[in-house]
N, C-alpha and C. Protein backbone atom coordinates (compact mmCIF):
# COMPACT_ATOMS: atom_id res chain seq x y z
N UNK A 1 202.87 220.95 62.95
CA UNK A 1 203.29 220.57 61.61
C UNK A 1 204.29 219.43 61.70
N UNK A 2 203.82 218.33 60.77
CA UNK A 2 205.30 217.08 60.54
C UNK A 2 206.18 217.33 60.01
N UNK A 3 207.24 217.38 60.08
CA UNK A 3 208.24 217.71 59.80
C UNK A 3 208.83 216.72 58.63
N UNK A 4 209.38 217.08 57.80
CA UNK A 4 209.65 216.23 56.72
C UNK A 4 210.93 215.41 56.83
N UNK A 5 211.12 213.87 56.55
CA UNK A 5 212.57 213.36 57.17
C UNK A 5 213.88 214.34 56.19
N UNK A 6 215.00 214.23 56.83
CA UNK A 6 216.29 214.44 56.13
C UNK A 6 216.00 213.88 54.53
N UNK A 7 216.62 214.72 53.55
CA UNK A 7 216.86 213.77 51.79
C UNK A 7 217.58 212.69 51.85
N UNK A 8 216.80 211.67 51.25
CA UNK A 8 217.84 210.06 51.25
C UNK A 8 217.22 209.59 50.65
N UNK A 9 217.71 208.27 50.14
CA UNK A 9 217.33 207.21 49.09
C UNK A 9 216.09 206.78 49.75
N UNK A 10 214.90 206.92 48.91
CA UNK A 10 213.89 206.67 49.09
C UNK A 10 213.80 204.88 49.47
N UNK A 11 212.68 204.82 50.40
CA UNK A 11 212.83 202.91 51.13
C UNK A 11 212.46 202.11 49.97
N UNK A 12 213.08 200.87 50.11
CA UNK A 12 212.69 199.91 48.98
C UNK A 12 211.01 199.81 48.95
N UNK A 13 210.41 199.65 49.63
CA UNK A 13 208.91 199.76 49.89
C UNK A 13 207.97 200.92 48.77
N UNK A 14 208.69 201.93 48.83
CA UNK A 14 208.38 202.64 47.88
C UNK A 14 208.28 203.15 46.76
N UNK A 15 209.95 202.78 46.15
CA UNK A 15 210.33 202.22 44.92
C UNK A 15 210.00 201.16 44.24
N UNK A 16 209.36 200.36 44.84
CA UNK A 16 208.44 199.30 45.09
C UNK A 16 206.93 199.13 44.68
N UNK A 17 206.70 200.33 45.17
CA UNK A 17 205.39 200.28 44.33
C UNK A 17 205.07 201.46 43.65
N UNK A 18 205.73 202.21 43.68
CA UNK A 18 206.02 203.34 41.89
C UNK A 18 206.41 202.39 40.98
N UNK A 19 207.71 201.41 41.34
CA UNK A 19 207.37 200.34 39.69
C UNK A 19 206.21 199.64 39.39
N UNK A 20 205.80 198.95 40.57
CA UNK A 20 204.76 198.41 40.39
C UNK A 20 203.19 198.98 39.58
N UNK A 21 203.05 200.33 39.74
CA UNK A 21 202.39 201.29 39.50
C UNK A 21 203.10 201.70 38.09
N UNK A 22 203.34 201.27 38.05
CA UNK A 22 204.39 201.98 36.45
C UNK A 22 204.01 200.62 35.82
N UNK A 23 204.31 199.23 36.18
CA UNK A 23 204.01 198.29 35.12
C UNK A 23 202.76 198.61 35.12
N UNK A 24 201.98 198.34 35.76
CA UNK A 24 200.27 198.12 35.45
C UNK A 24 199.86 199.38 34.51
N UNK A 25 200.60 200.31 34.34
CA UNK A 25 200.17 201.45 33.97
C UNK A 25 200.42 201.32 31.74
N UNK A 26 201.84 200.12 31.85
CA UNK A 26 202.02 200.34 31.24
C UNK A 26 201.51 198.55 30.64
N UNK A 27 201.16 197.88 31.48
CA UNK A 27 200.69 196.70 30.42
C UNK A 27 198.97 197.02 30.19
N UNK A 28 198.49 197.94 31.20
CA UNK A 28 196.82 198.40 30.45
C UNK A 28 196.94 198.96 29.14
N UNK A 29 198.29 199.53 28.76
CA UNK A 29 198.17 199.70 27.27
C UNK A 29 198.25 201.41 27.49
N UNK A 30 198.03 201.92 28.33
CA UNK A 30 198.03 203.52 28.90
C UNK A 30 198.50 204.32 28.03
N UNK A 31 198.06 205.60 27.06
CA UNK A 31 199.26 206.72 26.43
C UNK A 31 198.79 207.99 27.00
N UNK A 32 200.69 208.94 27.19
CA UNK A 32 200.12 209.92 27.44
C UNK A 32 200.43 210.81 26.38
N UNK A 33 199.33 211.51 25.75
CA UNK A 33 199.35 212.70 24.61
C UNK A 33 200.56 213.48 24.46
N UNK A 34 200.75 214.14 25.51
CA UNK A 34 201.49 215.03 25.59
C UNK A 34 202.64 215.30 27.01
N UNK A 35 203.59 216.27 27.41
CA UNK A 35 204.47 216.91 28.30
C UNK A 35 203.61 217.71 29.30
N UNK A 36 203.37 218.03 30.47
CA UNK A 36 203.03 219.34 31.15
C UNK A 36 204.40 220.20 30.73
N UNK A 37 203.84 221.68 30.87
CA UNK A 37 204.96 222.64 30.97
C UNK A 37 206.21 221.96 32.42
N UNK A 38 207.21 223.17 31.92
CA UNK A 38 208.35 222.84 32.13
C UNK A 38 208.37 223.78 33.66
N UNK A 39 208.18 223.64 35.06
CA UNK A 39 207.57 224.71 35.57
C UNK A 39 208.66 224.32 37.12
N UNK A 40 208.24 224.87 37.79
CA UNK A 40 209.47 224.62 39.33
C UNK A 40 208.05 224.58 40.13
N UNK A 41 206.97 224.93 39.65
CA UNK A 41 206.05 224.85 41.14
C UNK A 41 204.95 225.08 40.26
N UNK A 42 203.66 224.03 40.74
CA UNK A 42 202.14 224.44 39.88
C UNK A 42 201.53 223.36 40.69
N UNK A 43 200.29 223.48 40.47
CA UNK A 43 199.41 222.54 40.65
C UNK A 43 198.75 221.95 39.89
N UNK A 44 198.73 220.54 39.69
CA UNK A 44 198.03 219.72 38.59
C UNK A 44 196.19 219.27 39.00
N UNK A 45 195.44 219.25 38.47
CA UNK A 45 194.08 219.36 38.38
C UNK A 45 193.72 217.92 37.69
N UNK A 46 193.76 216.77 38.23
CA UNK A 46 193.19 215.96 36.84
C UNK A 46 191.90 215.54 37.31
N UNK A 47 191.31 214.97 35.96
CA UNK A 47 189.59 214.90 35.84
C UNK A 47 189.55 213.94 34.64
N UNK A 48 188.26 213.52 34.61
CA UNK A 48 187.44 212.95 35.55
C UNK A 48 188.01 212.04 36.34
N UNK A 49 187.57 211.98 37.73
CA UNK A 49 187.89 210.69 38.40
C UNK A 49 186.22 209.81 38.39
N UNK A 50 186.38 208.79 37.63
CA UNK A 50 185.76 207.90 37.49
C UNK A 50 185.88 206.27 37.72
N UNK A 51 187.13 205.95 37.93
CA UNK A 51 187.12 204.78 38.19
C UNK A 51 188.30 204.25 39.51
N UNK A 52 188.34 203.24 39.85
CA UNK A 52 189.19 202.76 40.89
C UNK A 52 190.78 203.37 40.25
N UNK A 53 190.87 202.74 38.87
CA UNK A 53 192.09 202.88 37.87
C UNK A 53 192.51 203.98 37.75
N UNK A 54 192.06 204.77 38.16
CA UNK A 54 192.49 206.21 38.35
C UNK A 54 193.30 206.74 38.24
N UNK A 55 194.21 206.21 40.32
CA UNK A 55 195.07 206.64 40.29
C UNK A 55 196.54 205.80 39.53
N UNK A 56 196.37 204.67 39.19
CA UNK A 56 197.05 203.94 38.73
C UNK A 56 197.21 204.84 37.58
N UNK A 57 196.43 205.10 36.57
CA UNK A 57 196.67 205.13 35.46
C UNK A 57 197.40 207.05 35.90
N UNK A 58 197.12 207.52 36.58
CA UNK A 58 197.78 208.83 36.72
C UNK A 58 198.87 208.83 37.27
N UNK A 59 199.38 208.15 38.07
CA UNK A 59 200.70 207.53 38.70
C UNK A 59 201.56 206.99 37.56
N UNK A 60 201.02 206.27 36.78
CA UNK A 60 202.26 205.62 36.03
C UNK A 60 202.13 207.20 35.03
N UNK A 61 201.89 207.75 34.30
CA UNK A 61 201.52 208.57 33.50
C UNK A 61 202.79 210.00 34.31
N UNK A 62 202.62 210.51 35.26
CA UNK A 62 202.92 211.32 36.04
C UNK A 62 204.66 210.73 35.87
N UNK A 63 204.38 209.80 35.88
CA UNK A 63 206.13 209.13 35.81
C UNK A 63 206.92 209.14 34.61
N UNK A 64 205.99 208.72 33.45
CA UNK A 64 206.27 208.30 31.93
C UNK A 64 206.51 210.12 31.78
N UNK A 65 206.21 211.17 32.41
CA UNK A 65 207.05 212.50 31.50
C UNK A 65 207.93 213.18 32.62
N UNK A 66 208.35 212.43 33.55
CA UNK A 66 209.08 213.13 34.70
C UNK A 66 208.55 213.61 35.47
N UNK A 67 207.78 213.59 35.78
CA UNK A 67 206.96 214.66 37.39
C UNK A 67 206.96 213.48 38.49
N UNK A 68 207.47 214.49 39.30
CA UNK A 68 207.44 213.11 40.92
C UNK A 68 206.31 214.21 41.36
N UNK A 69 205.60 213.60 41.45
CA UNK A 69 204.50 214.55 42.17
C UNK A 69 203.97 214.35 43.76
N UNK A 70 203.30 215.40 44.32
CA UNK A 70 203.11 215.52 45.30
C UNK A 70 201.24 215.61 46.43
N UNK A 71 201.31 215.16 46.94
CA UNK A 71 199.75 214.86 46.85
C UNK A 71 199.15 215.18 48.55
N UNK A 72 198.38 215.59 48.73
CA UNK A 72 197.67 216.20 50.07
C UNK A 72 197.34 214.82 51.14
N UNK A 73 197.64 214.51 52.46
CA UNK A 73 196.96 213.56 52.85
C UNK A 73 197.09 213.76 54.40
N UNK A 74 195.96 212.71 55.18
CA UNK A 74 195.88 213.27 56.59
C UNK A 74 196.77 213.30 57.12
N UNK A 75 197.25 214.06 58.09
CA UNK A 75 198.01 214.45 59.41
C UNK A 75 198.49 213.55 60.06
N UNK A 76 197.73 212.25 60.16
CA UNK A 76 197.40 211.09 61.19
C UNK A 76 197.87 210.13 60.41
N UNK A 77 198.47 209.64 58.80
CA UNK A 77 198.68 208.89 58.49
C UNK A 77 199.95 209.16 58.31
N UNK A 78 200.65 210.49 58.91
CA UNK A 78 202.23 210.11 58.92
C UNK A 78 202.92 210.05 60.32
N UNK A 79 202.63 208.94 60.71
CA UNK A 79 203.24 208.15 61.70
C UNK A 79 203.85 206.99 61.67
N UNK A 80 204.69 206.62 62.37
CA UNK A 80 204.87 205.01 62.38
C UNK A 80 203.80 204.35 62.29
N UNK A 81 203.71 202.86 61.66
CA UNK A 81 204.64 202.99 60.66
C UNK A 81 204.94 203.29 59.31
N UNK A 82 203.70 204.11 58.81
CA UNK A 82 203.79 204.65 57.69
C UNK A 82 204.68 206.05 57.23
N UNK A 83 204.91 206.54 58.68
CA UNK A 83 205.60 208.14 57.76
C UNK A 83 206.37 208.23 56.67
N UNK A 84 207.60 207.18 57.14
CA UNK A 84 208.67 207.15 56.14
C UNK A 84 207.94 207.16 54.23
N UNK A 85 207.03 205.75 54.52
CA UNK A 85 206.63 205.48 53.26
C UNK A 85 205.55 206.59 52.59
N UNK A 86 204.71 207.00 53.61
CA UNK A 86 204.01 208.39 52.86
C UNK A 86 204.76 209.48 52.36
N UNK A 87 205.60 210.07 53.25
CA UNK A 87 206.68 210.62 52.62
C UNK A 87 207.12 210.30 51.62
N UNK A 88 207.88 209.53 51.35
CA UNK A 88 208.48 208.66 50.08
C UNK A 88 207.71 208.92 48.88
N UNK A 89 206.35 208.53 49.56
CA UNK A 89 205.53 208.93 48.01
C UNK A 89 205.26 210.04 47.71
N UNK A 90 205.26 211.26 47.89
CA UNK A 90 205.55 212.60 47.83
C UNK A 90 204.08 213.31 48.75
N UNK A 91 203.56 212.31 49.78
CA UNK A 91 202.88 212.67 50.72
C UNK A 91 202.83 214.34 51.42
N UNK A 92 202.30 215.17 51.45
CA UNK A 92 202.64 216.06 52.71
C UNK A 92 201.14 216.25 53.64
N UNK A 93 201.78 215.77 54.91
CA UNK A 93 200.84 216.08 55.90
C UNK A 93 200.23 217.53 55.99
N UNK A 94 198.82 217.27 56.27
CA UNK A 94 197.86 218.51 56.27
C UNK A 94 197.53 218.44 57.36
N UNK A 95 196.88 219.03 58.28
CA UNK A 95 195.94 218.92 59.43
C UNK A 95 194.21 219.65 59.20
N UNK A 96 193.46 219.23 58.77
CA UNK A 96 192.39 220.04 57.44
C UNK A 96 191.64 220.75 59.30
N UNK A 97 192.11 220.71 60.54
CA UNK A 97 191.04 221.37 61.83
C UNK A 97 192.70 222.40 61.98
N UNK A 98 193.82 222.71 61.36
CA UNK A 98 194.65 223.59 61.63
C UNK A 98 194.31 225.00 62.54
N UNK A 99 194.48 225.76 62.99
CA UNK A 99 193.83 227.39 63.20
C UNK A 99 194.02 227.93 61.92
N UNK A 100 195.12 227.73 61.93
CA UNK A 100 195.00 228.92 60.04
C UNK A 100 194.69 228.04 58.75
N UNK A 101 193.61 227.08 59.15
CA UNK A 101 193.27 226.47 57.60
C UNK A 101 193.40 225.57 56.84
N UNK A 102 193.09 225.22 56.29
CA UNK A 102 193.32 223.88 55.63
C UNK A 102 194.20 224.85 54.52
N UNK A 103 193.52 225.54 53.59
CA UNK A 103 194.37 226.41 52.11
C UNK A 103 195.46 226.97 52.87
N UNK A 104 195.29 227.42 54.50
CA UNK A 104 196.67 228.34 54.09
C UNK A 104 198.09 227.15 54.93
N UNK A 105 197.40 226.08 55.49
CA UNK A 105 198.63 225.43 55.84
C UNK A 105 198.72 224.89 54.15
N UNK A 106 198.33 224.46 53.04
CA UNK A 106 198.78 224.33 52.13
C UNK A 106 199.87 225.06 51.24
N UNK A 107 199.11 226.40 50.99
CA UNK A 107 199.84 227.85 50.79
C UNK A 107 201.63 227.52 51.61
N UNK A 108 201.32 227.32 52.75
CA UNK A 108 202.38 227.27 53.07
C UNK A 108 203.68 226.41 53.19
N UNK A 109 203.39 225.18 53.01
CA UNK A 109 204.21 223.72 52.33
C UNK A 109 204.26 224.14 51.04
N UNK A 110 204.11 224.73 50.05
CA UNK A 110 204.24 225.36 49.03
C UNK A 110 204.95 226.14 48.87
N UNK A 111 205.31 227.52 49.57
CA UNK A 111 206.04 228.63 49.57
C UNK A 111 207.55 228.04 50.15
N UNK A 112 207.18 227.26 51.14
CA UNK A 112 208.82 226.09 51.74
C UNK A 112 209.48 225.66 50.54
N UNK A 113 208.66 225.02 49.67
CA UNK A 113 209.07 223.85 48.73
C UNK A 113 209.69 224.46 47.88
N UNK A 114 211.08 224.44 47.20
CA UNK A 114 212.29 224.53 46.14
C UNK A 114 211.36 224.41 44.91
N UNK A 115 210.70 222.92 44.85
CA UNK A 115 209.90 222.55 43.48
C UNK A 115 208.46 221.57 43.92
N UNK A 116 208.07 221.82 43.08
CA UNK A 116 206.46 221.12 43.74
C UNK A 116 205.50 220.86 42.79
N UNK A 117 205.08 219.75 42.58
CA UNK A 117 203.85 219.19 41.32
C UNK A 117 203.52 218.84 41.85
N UNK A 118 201.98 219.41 42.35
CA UNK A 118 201.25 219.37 43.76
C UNK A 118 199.82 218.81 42.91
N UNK A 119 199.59 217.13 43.07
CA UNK A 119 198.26 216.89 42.13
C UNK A 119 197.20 216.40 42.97
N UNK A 120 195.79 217.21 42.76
CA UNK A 120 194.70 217.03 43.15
C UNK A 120 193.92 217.27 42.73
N UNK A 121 192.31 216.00 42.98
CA UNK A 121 191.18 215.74 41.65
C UNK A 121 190.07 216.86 42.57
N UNK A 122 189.78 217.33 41.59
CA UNK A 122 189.05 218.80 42.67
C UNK A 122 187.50 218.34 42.31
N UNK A 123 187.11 216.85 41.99
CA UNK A 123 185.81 216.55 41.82
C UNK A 123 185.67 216.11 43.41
N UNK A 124 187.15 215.47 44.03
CA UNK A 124 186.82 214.56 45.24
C UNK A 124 186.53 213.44 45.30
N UNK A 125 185.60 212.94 45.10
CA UNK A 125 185.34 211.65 44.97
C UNK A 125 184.77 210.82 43.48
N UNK A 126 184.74 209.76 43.05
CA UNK A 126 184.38 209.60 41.97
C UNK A 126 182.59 209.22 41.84
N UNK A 127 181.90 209.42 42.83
CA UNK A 127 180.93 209.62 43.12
C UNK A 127 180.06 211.34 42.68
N UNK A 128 181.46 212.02 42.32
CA UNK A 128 180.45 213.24 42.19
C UNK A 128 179.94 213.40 40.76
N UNK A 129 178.93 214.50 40.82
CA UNK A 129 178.09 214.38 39.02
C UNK A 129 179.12 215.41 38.72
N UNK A 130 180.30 215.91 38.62
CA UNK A 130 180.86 216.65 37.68
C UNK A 130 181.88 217.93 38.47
N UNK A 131 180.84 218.63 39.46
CA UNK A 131 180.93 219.99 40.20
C UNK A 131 182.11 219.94 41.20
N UNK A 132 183.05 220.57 40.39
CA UNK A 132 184.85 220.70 41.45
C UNK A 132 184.44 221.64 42.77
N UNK A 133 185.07 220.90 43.49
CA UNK A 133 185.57 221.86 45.02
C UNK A 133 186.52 222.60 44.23
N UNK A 134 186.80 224.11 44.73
CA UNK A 134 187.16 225.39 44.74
C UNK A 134 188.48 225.69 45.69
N UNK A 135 188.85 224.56 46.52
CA UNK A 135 190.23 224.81 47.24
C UNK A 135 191.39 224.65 46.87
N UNK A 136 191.33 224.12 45.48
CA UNK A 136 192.68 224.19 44.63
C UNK A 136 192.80 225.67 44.04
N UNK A 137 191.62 226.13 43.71
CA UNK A 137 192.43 227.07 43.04
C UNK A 137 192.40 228.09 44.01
N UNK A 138 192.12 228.36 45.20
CA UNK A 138 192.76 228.97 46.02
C UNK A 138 193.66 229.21 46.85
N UNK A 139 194.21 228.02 46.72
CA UNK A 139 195.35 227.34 46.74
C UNK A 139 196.45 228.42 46.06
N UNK A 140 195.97 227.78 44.28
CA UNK A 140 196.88 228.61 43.64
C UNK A 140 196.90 230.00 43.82
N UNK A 141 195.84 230.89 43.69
CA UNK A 141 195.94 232.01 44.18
C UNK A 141 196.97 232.41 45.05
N UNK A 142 196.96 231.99 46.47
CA UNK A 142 197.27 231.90 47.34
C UNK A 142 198.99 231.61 47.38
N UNK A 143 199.27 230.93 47.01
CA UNK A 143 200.36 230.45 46.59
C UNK A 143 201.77 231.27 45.47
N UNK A 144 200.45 231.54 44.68
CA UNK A 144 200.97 232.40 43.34
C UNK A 144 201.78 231.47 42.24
N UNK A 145 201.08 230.13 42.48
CA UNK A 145 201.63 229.29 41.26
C UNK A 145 200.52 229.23 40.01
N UNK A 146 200.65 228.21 38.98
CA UNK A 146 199.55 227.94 38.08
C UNK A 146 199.32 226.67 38.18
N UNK A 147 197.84 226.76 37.45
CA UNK A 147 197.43 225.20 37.60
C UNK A 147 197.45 224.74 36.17
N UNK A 148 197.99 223.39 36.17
CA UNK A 148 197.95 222.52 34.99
C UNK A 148 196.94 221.69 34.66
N UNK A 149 195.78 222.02 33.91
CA UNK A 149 194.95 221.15 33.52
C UNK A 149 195.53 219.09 33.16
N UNK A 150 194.53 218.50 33.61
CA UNK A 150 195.17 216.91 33.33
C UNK A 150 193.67 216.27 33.12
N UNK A 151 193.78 215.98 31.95
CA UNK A 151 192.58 214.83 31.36
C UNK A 151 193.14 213.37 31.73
N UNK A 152 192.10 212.69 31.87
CA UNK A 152 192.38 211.43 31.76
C UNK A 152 191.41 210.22 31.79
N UNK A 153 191.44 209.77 30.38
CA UNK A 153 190.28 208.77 30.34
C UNK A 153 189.90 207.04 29.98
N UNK A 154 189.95 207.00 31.08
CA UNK A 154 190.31 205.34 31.46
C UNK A 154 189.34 204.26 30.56
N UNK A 155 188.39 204.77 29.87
CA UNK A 155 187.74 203.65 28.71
C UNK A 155 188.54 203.96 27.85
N UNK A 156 189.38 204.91 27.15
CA UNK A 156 190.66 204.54 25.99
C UNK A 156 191.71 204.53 26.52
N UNK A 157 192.46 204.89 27.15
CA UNK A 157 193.27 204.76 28.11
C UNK A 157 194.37 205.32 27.81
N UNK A 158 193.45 206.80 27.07
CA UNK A 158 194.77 208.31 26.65
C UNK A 158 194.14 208.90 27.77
N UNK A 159 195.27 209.76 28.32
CA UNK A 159 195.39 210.92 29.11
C UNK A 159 196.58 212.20 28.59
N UNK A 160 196.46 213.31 29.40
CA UNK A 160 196.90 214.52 28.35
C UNK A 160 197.02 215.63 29.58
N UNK A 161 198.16 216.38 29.23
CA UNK A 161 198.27 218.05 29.75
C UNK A 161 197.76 218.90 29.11
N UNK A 162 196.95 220.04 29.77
CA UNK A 162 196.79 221.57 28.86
C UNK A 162 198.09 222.47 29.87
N UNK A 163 198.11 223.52 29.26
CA UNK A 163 199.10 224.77 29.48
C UNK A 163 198.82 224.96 30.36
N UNK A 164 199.32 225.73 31.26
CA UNK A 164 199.56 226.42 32.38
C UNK A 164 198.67 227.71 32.66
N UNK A 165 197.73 227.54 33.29
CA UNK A 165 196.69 228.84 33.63
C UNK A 165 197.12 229.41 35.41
N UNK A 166 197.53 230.69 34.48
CA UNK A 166 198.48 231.35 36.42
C UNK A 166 196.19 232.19 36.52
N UNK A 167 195.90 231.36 38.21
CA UNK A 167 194.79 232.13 38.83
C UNK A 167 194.62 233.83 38.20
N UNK A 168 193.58 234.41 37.44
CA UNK A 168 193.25 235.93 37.84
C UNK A 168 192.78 236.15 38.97
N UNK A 169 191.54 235.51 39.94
CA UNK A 169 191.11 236.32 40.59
C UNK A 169 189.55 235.64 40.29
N UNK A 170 189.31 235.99 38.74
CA UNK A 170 188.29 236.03 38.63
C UNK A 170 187.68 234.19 38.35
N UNK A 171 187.29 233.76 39.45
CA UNK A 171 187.10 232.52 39.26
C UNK A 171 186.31 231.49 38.50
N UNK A 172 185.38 232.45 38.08
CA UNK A 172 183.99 232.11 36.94
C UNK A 172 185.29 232.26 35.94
N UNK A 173 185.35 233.15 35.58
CA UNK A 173 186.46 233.05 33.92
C UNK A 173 187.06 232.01 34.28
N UNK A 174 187.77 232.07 34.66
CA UNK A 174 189.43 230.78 35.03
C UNK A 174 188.51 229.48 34.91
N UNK A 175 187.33 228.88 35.65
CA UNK A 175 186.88 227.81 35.38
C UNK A 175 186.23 227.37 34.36
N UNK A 176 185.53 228.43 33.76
CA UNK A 176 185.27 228.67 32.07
C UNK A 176 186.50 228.15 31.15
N UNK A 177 187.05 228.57 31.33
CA UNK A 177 188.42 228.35 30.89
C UNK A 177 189.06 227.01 30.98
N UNK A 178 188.62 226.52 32.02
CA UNK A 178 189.22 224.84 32.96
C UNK A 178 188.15 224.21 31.89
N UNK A 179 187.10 224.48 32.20
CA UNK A 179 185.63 223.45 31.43
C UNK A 179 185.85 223.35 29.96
N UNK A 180 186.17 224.64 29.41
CA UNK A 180 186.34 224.55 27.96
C UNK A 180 187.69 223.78 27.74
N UNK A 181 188.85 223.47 28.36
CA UNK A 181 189.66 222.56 27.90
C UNK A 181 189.43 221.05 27.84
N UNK A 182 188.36 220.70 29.23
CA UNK A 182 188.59 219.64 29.19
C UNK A 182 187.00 219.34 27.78
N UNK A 183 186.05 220.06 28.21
CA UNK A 183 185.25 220.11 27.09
C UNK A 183 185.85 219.39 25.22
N UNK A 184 186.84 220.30 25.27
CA UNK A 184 187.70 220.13 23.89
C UNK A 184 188.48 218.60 23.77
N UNK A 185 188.90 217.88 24.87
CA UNK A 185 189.43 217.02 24.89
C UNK A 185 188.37 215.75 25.08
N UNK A 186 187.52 216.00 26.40
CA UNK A 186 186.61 214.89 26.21
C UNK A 186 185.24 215.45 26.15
N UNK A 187 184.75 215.35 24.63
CA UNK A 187 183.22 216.28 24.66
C UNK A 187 182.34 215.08 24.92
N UNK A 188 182.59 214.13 24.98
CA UNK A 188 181.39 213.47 25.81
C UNK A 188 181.21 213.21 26.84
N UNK A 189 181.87 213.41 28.01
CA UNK A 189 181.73 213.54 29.21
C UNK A 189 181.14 214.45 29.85
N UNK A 190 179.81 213.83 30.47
CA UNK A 190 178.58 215.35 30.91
C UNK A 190 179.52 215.48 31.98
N UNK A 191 179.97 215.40 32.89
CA UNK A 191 180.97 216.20 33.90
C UNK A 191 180.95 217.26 33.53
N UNK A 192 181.82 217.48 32.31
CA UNK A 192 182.45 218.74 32.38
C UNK A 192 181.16 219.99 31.79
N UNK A 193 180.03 219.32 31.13
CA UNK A 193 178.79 220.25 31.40
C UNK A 193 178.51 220.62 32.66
N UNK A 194 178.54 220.06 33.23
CA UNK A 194 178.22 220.13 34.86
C UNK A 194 179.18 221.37 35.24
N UNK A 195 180.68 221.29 35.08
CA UNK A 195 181.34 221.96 35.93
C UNK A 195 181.23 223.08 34.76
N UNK A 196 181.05 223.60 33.30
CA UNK A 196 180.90 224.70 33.03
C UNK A 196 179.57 225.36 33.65
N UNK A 197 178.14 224.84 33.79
CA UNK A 197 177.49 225.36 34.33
C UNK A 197 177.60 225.54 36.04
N UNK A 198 178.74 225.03 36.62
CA UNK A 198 178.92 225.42 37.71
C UNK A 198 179.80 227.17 37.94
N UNK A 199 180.58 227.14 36.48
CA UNK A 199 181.37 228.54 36.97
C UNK A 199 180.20 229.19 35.92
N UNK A 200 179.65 229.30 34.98
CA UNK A 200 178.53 229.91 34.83
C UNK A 200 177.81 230.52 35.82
N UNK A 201 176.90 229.76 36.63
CA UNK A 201 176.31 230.44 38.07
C UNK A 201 177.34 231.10 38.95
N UNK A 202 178.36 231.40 39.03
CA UNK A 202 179.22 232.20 39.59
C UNK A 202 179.19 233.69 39.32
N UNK A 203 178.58 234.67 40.04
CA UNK A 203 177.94 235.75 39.41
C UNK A 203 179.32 236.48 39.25
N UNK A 204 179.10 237.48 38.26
CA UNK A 204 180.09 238.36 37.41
C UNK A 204 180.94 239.17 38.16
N UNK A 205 181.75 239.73 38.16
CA UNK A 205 182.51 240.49 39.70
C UNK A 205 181.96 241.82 38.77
């Protein structure tokens, strides 16, 4: 495991390009709807990822209501000379060939962490037709935090929080639940058909 540096004033390099990421965010014209809850530890979920603008537009957004957020990345990219600056950006090294796991070395940078807005697009790539990977919310499970739904849609260039859904267990409901929010927010996006008929086929416990 990498060890995280001592707390200190984050490097100019990095402050550096969170503003930078903050103007562009904010001369595309960008709004965000609403606040996420008020929380010490969750995981944020945003969707669709569809375009390069993505993360730009979720970066500056993530900033405009206070969340320094925190984001999953390889093992191998915190070294000289990047550690400092991955760090900085609220990086935490994973090792996804660990012995105990990719979820539970997560689980466990989690249970360490004081506070944590831990954001990841559970489509993966913006190549996919809709259907989320399942390691976030086992994650949360795992963890015993909630996940914060995050819309965000880069042809109007509103994005938005839903409430706080703490994991049951039962993962067909809970994603029923995920699909029908974002459903409500963007009903024209077949994605999220996709990902309700994905926890649909999830047979009944």
């Amino acid at each position: 495991m990498i060890a995280a540096p001592p707390p200190r004033q984050p490097s100019l390099l990095s402050r550096l390009v969170w503003r930078a990421m903050r103007w562009l965010y904010r001369r595309k014209g960008y709004q965000v709807g609403n606040r996420p809850p008020n929380l010490a530890k969750f995981i944020i979920v945003g969707a669709p990822h569809t375009s390069n603008w993505d993360f730009i537009f979720f970066a500056g957004a993530v900033q405009e209501v206070g969340i320094k957020p925190s984001f999953i990345g390889k093992h191998s990219l915190f070294k000289w000379p990047m550690r400092r600056f991955m760090f900085d950006m609220g990086g935490m090294p994973i090792n996804r060939k660990a012995p105990q796991g990719y979820v539970k070395s997560v689980i466990q940078m989690i249970e360490r962490a004081e506070t944590i807005a831990l954001v990841i697009a559970p489509e993966g790539t913006r190549s996919s037709d809709g259907k989320w990977k399942t390691g976030f919310y086992h994650i949360a499970m795992g963890a015993g935090v909630p996940i914060v739904p995050a819309w965000l849609d880069a042809a109007s260039g509103k994005a938005g929080f839903g409430e706080a859904i703490m994991p049951t267990g039962d993962l067909r409901a809970d994603l029923l639940r995920l699909a029908a929010f974002y459903r409500q927010h963007m009903p024209d996006c077949p994605r999220f058909a996709v990902l309700e008929a994905q926890a649909l086929a999830i047979p009944r416990d």
